[in-house]
C-alpha atoms as a PDB file:
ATOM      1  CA  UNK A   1     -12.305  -0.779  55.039  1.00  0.00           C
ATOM      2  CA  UNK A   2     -12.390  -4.565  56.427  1.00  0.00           C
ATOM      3  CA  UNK A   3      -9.349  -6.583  56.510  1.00  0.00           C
ATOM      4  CA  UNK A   4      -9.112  -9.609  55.591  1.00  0.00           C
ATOM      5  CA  UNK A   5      -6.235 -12.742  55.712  1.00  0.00           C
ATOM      6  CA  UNK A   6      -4.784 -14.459  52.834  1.00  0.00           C
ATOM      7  CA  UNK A   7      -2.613 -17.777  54.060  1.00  0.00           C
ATOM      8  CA  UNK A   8      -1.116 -20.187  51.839  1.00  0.00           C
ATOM      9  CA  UNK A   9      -2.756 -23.673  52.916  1.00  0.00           C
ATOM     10  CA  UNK A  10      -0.980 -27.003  52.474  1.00  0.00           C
ATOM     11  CA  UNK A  11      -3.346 -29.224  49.933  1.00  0.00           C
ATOM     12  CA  UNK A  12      -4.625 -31.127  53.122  1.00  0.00           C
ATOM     13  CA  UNK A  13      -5.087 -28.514  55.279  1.00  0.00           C
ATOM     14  CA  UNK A  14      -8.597 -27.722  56.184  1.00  0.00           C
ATOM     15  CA  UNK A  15      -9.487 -24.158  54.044  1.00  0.00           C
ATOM     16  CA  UNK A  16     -11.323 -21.583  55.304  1.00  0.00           C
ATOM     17  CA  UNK A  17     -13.935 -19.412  53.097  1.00  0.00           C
ATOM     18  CA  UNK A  18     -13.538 -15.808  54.517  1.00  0.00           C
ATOM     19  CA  UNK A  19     -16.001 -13.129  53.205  1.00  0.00           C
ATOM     20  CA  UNK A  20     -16.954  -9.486  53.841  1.00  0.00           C
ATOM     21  CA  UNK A  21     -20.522  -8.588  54.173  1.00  0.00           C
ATOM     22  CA  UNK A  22     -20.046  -5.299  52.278  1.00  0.00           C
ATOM     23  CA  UNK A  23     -17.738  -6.498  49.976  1.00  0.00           C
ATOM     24  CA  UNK A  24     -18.272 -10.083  48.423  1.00  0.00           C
ATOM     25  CA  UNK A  25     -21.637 -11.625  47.031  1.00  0.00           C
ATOM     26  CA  UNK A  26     -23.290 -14.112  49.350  1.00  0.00           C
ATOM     27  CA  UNK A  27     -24.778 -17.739  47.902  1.00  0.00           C
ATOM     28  CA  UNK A  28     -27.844 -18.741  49.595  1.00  0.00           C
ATOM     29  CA  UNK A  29     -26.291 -21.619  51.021  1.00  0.00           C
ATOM     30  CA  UNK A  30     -23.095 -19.481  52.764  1.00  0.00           C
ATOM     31  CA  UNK A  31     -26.319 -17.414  54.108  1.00  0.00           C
ATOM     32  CA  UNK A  32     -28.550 -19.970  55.296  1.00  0.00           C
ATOM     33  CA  UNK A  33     -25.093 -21.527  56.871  1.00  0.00           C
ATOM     34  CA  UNK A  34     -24.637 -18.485  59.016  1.00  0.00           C
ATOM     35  CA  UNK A  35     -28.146 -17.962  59.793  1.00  0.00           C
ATOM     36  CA  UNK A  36     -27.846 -21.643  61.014  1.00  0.00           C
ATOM     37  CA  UNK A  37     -25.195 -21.050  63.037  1.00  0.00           C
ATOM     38  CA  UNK A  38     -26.898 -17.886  64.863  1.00  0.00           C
ATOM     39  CA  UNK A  39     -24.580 -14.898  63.179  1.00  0.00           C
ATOM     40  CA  UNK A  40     -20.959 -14.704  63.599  1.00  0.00           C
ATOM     41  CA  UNK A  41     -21.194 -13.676  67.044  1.00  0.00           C
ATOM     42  CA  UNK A  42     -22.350 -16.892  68.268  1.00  0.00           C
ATOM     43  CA  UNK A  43     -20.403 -18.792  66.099  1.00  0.00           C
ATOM     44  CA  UNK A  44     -17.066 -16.790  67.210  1.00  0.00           C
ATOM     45  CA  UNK A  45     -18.629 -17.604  71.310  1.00  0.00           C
ATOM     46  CA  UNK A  46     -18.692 -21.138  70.500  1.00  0.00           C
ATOM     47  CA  UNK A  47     -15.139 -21.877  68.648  1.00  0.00           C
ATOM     48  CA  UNK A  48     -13.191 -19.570  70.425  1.00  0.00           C
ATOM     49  CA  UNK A  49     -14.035 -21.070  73.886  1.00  0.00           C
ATOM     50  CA  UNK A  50     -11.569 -24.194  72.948  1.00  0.00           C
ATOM     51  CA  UNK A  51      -8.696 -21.485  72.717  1.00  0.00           C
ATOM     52  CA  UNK A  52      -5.803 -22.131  74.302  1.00  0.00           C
ATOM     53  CA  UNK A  53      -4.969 -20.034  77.818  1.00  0.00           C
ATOM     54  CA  UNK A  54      -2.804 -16.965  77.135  1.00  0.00           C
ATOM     55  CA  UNK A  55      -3.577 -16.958  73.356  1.00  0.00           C
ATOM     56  CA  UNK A  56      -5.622 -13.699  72.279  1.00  0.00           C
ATOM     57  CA  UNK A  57      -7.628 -13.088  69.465  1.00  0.00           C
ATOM     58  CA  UNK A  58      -6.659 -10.198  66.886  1.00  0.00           C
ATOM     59  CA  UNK A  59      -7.940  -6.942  67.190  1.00  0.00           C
ATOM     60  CA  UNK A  60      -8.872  -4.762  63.938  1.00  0.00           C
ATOM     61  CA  UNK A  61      -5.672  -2.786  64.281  1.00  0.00           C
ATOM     62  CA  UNK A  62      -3.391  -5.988  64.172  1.00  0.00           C
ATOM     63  CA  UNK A  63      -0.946  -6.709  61.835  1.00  0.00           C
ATOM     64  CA  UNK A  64      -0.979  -9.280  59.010  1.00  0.00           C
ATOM     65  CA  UNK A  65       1.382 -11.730  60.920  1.00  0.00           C
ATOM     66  CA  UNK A  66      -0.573 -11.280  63.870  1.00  0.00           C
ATOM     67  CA  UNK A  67      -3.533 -12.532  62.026  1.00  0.00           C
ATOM     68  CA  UNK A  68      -1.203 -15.247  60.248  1.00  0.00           C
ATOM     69  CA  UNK A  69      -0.193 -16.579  63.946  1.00  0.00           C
ATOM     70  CA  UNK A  70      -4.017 -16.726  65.012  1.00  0.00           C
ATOM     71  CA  UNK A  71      -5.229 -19.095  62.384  1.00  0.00           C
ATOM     72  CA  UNK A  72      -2.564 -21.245  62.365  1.00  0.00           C
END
């Protein structure tokens, strides 16, 4: 079953759309945008290069704060 993250975001904060492959229905555009973008793969390669040193991603097995901490 995939996880996902629900955070509270400030009105001004920039808002992430997260959706499951298996779960959720897809618009065309959200498609074409990760097509465009080369998969999430490649998109996760290119973002999380500009993380800082020491600072790890979450693994499937982490907890909800973990995930929390990562995106914030």
């Amino acid at each position: 079953m995939p996880k996902m993250l629900w955070c509270s975001q400030k009105p001004w904060a920039h808002v992430s759309k997260v959706l499951s492959v298996t779960l959720d229905q897809w618009t065309d555009d959200e498609i074409n945008s990760m097509i465009e973008v080369g998969g999430n793969s490649y998109a996760n390669a290119i973002y999380e290069v500009f993380l800082p040193e020491g600072y790890h991603k979450p693994h499937p097995d982490s907890s909800q704060e973990e995930r929390a901490g990562f995106i914030r």
